[in-house]
N, C-alpha and C. Protein backbone atom coordinates (compact mmCIF):
# COMPACT_ATOMS: atom_id res chain seq x y z
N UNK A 1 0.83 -1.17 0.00
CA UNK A 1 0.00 0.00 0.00
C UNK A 1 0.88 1.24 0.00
N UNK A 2 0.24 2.60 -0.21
CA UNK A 2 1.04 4.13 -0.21
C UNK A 2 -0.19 4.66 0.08
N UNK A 3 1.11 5.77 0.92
CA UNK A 3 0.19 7.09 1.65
C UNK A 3 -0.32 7.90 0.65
N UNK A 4 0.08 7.58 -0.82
CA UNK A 4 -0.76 8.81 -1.40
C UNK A 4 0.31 8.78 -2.75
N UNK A 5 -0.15 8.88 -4.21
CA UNK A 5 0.16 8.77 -5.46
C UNK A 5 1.49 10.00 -5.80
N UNK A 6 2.20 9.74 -6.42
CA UNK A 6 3.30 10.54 -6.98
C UNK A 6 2.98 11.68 -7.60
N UNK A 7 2.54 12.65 -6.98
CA UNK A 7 1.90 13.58 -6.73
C UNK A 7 3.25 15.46 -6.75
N UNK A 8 2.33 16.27 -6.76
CA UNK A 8 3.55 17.48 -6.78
C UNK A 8 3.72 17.54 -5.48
N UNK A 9 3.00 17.77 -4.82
CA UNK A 9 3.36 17.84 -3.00
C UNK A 9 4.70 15.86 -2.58
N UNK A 10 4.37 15.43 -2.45
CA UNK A 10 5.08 14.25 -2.36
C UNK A 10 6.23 14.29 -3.34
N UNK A 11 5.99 14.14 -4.46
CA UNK A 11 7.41 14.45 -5.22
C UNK A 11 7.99 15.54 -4.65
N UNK A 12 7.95 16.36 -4.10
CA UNK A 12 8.64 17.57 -3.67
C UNK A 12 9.23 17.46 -2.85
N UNK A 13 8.84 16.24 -1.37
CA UNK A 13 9.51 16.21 -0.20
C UNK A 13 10.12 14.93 -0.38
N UNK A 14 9.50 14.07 -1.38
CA UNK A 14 10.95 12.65 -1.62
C UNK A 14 12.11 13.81 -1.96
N UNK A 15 11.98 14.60 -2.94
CA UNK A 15 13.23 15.26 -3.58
C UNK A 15 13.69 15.96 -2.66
N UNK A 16 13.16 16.75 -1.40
CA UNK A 16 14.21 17.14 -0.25
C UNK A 16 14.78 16.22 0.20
N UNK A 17 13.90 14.83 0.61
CA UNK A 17 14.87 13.88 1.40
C UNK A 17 15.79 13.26 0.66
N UNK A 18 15.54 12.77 -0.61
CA UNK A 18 16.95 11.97 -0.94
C UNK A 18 18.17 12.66 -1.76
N UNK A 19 17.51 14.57 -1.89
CA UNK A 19 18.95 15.30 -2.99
C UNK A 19 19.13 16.29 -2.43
N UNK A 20 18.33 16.29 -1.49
CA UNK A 20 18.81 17.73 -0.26
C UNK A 20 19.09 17.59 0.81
N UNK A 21 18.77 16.20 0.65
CA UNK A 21 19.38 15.62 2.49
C UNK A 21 18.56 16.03 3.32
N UNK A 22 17.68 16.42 3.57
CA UNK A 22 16.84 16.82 4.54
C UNK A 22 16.42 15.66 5.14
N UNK A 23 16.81 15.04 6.17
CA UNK A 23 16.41 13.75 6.70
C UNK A 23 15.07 13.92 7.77
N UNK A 24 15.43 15.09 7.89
CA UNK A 24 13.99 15.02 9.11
C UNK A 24 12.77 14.89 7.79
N UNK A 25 12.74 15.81 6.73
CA UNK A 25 11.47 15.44 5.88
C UNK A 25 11.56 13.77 6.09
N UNK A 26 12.37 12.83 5.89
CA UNK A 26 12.06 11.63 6.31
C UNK A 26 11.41 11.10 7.73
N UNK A 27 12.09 11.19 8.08
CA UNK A 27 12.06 10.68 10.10
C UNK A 27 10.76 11.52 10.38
N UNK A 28 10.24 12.48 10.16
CA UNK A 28 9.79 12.91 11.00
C UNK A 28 8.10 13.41 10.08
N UNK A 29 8.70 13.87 8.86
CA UNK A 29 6.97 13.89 8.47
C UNK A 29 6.82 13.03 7.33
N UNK A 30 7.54 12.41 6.11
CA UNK A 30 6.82 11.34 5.52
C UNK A 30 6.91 9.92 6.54
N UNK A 31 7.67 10.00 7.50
CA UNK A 31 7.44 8.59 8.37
C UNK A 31 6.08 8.93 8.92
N UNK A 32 5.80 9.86 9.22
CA UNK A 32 4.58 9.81 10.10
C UNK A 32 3.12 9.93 9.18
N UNK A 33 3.40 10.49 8.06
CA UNK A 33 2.08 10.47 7.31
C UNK A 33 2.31 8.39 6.79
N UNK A 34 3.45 7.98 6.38
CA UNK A 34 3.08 6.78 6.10
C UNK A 34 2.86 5.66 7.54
N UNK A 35 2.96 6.10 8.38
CA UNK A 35 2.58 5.64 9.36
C UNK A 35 1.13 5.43 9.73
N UNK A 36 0.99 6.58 9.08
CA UNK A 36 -1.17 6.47 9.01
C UNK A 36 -1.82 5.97 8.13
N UNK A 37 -1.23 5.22 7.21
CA UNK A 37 -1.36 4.59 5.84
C UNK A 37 -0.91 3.24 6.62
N UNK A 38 -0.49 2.81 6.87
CA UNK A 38 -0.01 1.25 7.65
C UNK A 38 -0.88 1.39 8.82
N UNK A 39 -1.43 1.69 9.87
CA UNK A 39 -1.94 1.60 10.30
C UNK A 39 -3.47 1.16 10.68
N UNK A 40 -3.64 1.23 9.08
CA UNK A 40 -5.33 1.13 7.95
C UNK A 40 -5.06 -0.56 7.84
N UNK A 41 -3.95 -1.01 7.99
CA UNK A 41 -3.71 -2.69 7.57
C UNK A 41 -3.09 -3.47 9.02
N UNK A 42 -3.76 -2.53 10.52
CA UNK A 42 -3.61 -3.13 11.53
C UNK A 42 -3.90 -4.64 11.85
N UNK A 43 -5.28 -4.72 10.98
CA UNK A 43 -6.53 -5.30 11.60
C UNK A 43 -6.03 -6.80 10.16
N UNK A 44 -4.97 -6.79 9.20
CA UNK A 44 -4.41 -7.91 8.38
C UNK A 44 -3.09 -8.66 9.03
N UNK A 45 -2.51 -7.72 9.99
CA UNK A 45 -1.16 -8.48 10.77
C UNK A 45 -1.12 -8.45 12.02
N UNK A 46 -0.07 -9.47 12.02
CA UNK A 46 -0.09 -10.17 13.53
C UNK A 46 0.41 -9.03 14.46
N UNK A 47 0.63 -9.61 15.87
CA UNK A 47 0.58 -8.68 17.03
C UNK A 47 2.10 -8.26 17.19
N UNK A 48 3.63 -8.84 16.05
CA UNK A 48 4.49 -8.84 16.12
C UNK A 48 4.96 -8.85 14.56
N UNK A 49 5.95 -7.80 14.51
CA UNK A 49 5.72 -7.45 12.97
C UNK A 49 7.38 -6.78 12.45
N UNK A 50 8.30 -7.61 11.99
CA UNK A 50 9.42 -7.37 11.59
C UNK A 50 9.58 -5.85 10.66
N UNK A 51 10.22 -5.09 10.46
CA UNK A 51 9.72 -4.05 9.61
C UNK A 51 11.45 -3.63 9.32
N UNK A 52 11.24 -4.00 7.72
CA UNK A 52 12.63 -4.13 6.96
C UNK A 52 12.78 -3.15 6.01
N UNK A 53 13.46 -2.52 6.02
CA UNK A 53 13.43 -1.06 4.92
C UNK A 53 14.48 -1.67 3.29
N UNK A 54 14.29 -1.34 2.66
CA UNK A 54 14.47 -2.19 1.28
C UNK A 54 16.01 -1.29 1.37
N UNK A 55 16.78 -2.21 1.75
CA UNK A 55 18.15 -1.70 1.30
C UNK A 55 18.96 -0.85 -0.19
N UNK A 56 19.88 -0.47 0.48
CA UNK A 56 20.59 0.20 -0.88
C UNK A 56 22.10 -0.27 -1.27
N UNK A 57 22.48 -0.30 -2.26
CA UNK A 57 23.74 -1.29 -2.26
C UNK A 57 24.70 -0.22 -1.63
N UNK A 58 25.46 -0.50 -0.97
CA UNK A 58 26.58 -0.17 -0.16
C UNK A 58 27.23 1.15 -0.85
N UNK A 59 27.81 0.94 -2.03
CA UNK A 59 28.31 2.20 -2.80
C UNK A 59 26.93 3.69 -3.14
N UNK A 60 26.28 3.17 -3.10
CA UNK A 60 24.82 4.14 -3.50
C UNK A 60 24.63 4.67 -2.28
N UNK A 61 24.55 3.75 -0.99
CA UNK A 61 24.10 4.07 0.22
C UNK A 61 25.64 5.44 0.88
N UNK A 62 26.61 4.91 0.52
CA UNK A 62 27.75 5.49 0.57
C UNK A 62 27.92 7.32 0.15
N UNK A 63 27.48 6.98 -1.06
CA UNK A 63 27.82 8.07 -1.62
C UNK A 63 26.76 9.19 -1.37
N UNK A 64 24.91 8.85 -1.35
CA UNK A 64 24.39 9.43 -0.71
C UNK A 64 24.08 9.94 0.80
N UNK A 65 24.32 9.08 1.73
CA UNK A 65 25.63 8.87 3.33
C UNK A 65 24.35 8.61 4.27
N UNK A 66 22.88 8.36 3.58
CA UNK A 66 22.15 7.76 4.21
C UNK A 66 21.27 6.38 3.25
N UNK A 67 20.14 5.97 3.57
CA UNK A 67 19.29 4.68 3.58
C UNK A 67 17.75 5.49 3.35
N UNK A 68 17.29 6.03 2.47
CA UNK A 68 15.85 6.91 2.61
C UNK A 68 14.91 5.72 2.96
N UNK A 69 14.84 4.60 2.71
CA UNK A 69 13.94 4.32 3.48
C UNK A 69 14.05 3.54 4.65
N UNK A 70 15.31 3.68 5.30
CA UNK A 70 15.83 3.24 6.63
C UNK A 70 15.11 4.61 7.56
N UNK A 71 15.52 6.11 6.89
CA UNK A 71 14.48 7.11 7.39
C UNK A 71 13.40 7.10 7.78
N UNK A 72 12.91 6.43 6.64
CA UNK A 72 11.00 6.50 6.79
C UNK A 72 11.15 5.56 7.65
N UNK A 73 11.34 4.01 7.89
CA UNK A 73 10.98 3.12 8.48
C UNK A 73 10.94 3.44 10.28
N UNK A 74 11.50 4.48 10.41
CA UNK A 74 12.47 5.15 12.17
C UNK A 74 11.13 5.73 12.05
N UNK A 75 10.77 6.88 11.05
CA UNK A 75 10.23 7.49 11.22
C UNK A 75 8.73 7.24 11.91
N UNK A 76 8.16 5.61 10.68
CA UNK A 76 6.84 4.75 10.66
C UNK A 76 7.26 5.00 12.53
N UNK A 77 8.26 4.15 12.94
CA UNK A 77 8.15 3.35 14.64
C UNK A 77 8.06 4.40 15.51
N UNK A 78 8.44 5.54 15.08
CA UNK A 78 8.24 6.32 16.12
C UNK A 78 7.10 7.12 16.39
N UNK A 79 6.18 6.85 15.37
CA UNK A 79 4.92 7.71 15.28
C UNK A 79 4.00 6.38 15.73
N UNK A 80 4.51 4.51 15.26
CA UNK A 80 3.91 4.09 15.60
C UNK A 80 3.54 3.38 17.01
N UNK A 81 4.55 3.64 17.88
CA UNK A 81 5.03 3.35 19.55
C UNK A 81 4.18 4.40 20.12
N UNK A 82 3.88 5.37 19.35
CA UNK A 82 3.11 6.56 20.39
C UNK A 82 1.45 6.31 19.69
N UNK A 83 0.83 5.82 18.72
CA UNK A 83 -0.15 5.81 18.57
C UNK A 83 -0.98 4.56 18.52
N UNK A 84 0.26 3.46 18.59
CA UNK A 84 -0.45 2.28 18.72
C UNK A 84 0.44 1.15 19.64
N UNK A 85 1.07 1.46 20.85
CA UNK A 85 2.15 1.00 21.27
C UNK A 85 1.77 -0.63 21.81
N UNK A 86 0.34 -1.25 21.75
CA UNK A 86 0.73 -2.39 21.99
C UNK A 86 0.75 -3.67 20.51
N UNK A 87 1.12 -2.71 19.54
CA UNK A 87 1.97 -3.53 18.27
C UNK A 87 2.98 -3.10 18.26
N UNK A 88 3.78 -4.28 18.30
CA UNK A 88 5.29 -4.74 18.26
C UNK A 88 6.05 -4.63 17.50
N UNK A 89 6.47 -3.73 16.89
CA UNK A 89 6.85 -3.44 15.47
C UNK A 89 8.59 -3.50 16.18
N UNK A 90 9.19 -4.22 15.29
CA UNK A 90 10.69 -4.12 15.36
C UNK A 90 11.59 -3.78 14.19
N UNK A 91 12.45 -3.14 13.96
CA UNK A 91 13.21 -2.43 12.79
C UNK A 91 14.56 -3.62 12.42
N UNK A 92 14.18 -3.94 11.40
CA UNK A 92 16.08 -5.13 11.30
C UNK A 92 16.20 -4.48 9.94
N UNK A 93 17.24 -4.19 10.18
CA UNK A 93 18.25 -3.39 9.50
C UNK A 93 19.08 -4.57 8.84
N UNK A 94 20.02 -5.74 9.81
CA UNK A 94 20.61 -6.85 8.72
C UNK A 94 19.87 -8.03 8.44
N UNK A 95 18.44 -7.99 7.75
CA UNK A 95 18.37 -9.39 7.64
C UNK A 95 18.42 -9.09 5.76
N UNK A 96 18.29 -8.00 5.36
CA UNK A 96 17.88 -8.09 3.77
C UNK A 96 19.12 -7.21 3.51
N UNK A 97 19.83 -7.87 2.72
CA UNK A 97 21.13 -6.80 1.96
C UNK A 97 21.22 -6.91 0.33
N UNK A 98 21.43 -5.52 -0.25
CA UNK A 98 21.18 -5.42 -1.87
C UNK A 98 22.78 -5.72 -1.98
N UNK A 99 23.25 -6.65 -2.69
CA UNK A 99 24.28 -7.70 -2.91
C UNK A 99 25.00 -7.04 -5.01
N UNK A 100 24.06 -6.29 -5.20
CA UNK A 100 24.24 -6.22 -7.05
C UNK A 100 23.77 -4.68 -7.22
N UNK A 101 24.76 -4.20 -7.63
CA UNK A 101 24.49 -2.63 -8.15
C UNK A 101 23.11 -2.45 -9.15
N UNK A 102 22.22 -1.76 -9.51
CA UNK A 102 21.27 -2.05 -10.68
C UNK A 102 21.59 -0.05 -10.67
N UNK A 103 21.36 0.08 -12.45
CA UNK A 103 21.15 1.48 -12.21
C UNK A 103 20.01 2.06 -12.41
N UNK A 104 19.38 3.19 -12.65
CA UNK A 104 18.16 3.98 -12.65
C UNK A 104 17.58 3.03 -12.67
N UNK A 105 16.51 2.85 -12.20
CA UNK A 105 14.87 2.14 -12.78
C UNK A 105 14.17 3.00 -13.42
N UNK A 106 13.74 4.31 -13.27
CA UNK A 106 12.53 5.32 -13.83
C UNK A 106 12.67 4.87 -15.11
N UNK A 107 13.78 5.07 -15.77
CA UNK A 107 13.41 4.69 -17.48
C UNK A 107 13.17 3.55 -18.02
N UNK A 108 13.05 2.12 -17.53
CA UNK A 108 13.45 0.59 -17.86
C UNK A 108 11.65 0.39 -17.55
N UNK A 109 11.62 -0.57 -18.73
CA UNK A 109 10.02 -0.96 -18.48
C UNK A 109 9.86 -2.08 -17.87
N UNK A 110 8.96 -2.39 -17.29
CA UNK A 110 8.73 -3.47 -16.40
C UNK A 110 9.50 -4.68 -15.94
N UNK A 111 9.74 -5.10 -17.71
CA UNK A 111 10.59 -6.54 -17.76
C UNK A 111 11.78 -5.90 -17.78
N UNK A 112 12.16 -4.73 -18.22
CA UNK A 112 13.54 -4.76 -17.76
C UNK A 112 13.91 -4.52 -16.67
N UNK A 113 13.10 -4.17 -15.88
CA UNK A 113 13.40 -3.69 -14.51
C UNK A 113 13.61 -4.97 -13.40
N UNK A 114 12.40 -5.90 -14.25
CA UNK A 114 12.64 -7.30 -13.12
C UNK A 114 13.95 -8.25 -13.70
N UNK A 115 14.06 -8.02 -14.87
CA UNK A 115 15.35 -8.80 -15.18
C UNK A 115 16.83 -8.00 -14.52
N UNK A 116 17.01 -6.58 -14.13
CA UNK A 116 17.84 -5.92 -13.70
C UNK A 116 17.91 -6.57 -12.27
N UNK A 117 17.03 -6.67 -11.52
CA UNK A 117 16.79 -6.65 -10.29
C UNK A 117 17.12 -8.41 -9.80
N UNK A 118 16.99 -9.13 -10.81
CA UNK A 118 17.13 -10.62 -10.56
C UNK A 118 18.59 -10.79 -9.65
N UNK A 119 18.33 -11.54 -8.49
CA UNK A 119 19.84 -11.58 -7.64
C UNK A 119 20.13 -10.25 -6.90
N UNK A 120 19.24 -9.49 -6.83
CA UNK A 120 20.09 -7.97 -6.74
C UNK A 120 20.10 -8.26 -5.14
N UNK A 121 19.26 -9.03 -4.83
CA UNK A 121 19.09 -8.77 -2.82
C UNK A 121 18.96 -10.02 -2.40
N UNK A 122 19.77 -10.36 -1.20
CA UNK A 122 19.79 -11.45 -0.90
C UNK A 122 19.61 -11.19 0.78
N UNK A 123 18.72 -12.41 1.47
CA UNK A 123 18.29 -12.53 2.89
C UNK A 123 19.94 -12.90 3.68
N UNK A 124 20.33 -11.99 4.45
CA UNK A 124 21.47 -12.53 5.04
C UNK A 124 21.04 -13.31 6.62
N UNK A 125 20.27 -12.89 6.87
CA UNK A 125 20.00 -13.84 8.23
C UNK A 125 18.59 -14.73 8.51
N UNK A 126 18.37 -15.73 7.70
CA UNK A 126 17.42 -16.16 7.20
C UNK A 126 16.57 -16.77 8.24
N UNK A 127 17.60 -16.83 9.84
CA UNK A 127 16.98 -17.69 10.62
C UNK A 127 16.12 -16.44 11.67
N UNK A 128 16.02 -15.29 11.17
CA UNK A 128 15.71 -14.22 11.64
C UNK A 128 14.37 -13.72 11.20
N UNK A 129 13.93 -14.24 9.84
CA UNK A 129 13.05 -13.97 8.90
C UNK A 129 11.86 -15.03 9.74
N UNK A 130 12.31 -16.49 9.54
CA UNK A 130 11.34 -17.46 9.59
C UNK A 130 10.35 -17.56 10.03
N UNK A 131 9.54 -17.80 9.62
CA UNK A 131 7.73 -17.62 10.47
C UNK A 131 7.24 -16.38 11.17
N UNK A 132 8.28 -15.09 10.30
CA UNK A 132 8.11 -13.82 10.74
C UNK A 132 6.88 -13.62 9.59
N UNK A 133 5.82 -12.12 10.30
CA UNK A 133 5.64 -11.28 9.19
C UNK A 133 6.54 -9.84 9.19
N UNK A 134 6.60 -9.68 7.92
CA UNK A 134 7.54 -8.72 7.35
C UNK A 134 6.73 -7.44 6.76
N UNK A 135 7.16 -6.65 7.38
CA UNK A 135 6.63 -4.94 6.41
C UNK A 135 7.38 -4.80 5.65
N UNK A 136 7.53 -4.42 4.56
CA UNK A 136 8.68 -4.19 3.87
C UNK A 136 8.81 -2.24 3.33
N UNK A 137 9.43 -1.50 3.50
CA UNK A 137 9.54 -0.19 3.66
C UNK A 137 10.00 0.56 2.42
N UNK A 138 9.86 1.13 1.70
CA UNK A 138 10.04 1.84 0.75
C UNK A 138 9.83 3.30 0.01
N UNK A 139 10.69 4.07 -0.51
CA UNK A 139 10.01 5.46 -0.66
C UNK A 139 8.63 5.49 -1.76
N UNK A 140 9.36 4.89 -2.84
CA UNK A 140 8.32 4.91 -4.24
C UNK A 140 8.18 3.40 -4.81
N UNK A 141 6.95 2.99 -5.55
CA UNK A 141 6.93 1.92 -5.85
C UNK A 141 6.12 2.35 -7.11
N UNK A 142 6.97 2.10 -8.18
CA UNK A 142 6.57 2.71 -9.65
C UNK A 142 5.92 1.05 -10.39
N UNK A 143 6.42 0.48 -10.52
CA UNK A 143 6.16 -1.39 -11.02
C UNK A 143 6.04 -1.78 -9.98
N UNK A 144 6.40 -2.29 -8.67
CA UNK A 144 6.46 -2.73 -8.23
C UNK A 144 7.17 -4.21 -8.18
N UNK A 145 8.69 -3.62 -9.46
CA UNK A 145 10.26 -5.00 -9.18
C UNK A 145 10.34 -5.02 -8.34
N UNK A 146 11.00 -3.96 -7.61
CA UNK A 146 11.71 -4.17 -6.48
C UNK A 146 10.58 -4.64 -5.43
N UNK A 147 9.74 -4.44 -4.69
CA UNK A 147 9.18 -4.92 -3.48
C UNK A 147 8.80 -6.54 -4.17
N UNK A 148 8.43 -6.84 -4.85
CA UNK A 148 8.28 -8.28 -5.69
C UNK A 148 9.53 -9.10 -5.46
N UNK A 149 10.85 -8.49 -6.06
CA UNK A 149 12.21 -9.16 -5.68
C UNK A 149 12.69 -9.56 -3.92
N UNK A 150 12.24 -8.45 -3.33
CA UNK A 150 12.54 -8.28 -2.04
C UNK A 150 11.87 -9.28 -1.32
N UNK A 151 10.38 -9.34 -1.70
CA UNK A 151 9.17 -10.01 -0.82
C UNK A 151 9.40 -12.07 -1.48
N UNK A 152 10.01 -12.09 -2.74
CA UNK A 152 10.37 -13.04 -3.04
C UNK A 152 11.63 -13.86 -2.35
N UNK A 153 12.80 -13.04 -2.24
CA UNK A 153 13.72 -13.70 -1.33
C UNK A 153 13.40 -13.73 0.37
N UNK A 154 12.47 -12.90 0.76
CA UNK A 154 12.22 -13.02 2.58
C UNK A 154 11.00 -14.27 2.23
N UNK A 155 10.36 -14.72 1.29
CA UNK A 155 9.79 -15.55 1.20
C UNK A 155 10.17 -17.03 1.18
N UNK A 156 11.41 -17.00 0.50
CA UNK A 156 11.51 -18.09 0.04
C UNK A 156 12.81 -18.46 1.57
N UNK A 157 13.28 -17.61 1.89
CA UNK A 157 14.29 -17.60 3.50
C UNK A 157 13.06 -17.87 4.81
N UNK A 158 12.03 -18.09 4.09
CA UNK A 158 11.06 -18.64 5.72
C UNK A 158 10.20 -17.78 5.74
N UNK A 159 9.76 -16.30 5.19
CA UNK A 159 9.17 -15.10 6.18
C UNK A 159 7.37 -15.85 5.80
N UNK A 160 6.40 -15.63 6.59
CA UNK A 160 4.93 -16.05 7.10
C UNK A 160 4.91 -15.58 5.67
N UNK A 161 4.83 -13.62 6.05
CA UNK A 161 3.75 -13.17 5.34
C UNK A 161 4.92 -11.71 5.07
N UNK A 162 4.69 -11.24 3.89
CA UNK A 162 5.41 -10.00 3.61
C UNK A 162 4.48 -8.94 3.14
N UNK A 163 4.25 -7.80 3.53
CA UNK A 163 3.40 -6.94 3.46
C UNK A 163 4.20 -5.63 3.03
N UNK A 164 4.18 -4.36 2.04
CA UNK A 164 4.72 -4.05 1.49
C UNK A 164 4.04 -2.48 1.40
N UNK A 165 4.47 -1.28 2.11
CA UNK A 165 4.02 -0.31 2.48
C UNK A 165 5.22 0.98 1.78
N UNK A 166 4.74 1.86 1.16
CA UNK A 166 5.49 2.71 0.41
C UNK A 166 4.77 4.49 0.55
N UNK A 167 5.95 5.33 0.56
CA UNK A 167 5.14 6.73 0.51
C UNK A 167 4.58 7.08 -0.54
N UNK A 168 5.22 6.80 -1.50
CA UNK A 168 4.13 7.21 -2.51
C UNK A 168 3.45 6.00 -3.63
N UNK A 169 3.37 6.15 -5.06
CA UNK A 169 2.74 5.09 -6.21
C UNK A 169 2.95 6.15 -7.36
N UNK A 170 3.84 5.15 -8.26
CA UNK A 170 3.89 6.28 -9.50
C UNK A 170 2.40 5.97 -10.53
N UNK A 171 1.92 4.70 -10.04
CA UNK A 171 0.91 4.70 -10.83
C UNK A 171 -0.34 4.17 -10.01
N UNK A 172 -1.64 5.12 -11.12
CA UNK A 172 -3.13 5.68 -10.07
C UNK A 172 -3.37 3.54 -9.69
N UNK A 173 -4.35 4.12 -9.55
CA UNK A 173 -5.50 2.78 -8.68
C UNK A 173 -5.93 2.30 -9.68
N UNK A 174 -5.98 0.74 -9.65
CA UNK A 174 -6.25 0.03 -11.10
C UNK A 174 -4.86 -0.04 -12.16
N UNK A 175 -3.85 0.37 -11.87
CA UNK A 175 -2.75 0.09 -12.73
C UNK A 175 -2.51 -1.15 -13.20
N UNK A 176 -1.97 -1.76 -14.00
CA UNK A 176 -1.30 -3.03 -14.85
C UNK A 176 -1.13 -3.80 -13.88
N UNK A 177 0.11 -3.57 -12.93
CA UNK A 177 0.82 -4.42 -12.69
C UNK A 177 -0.22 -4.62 -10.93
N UNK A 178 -1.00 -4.09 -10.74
CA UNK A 178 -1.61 -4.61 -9.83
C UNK A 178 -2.77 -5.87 -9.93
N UNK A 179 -3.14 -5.40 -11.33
CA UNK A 179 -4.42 -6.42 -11.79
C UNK A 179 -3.39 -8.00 -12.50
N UNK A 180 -2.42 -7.88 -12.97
CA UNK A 180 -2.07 -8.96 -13.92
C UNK A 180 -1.40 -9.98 -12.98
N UNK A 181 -2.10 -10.19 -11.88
CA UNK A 181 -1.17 -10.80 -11.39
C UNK A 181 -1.39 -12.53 -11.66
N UNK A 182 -2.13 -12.91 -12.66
CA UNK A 182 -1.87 -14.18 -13.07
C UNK A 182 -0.93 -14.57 -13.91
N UNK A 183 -0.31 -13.40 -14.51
CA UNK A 183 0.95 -13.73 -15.54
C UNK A 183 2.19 -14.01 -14.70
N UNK A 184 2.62 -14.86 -15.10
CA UNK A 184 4.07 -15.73 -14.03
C UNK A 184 5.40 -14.11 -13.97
N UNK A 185 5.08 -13.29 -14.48
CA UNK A 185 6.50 -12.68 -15.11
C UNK A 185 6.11 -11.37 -13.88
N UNK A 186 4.62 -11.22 -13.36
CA UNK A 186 3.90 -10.23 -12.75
C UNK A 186 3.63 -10.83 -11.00
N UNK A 187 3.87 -12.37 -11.32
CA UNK A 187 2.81 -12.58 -10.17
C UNK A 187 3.37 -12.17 -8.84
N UNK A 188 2.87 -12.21 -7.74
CA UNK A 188 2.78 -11.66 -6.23
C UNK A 188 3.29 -12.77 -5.62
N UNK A 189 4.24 -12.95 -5.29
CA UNK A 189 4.57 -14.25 -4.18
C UNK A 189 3.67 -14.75 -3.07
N UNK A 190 3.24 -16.10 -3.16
CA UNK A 190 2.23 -16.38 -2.12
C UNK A 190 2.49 -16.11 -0.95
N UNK A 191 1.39 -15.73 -0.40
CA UNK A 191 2.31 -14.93 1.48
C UNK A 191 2.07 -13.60 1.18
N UNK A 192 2.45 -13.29 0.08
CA UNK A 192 2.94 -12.05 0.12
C UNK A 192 1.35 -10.70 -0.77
N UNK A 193 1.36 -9.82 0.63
CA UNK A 193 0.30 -9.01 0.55
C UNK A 193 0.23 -7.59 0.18
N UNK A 194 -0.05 -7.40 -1.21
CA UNK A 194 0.12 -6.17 -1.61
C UNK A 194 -0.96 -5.26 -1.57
N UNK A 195 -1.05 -4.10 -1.28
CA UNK A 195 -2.04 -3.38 -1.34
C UNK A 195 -2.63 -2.11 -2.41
N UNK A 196 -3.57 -1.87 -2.50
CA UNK A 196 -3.72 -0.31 -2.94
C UNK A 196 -3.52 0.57 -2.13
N UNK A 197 -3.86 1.69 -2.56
CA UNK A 197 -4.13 2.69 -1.69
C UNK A 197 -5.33 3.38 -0.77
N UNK A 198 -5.79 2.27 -1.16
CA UNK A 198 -7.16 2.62 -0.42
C UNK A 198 -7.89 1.96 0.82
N UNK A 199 -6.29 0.94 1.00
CA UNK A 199 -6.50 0.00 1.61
C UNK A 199 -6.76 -1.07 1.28
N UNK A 200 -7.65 -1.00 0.45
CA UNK A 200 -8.10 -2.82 -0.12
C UNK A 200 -6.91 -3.87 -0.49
N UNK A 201 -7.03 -5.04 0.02
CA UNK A 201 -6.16 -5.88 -0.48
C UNK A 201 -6.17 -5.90 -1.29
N UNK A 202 -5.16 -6.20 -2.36
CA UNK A 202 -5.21 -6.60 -3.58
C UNK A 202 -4.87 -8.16 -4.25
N UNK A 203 -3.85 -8.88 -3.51
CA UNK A 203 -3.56 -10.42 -3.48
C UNK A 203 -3.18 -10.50 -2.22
């Protein structure tokens, strides 16, 4: 699910947080507006809830000198300890590591984006995952490769259920890649629970 579509207001404060560095726009107000967007999918997960921010490969993470959605994810727990403190939300930082450089996604269409992404992330502590459910944390989810790649390897390393929460959606309600999910090249990993924005499940 996302707090709200790729929009001029939202595009404006991803672009403070990840090229102006403005980290509090992370931590402190898109964590907390997507915090109220996850909170709508209380009543689908358990009472204990792993919450993994989609890594960045080491040189990327490097050179920009933070994790934007290691931001948001601080941001989600700290808005969500004060408004809903008897869910258990815990932050793991090493169980998912991006292992393979990939470059831009915005321009690469679908299939190229999932063929880029193949191998790119691998579960490093798998015995950490197992019979967990997983949030999985993210700024933008344009196709939805990457949370698909991500939710595929914590899947296949043990995780219950992977649930997949983002600030924004480059594309409206009813998009492609939400409906096609009977095509093998599209599909949703079983377990694994994607949403709209409106809340409604979608698989």
């Amino acid at each position: 699910m996302s707090y709200a579509e790729y929009g001029d207001v939202v595009r404006d404060q991803l672009f403070l947080l990840k090229y102006q560095h403005q980290r509090e726009t992370g931590t402190h107000l898109l964590g907390a507006r997507l915090a109220q967007a996850i909170v709508t999918m209380r009543g689908d997960m358990s009472a204990e809830v792993m919450v993994v921010p989609v890594p960045l490969y080491f040189a990327r993470e490097r050179e920009r000198g933070f994790n934007q959605a290691l931001l948001l994810a601080r941001g989600v727990l700290v808005r969500l300890k004060r408004t809903a403190p008897e869910w258990k939300l815990s932050l793991a930082t090493n169980v998912l590591e991006r292992v393979k450089p990939t470059p831009a996604l915005f321009s690469l269409s679908p299939k190229q984006r999932r063929e880029r992404l193949q191998g790119a992330f691998k579960v490093i502590a798998p015995e950490a995952v197992k019979g967990r459910e997983v949030l999985l944390i993210d700024d933008i989810m344009t196709t939805g490769s990457t949370a698909r790649e991500c939710a595929r390897v914590l899947k296949r390393a043990g995780a219950a259920k992977v649930f997949v929460a983002t600030v924004a959606r480059a594309q409206p309600h009813g998009s492609a890649w939400m409906h096609d999910a009977s095509a093998e090249a599209h599909a949703v990993p079983a377990g694994v629970a994607m949403w709209d924005g409106g809340g409604a499940p979608v698989h």
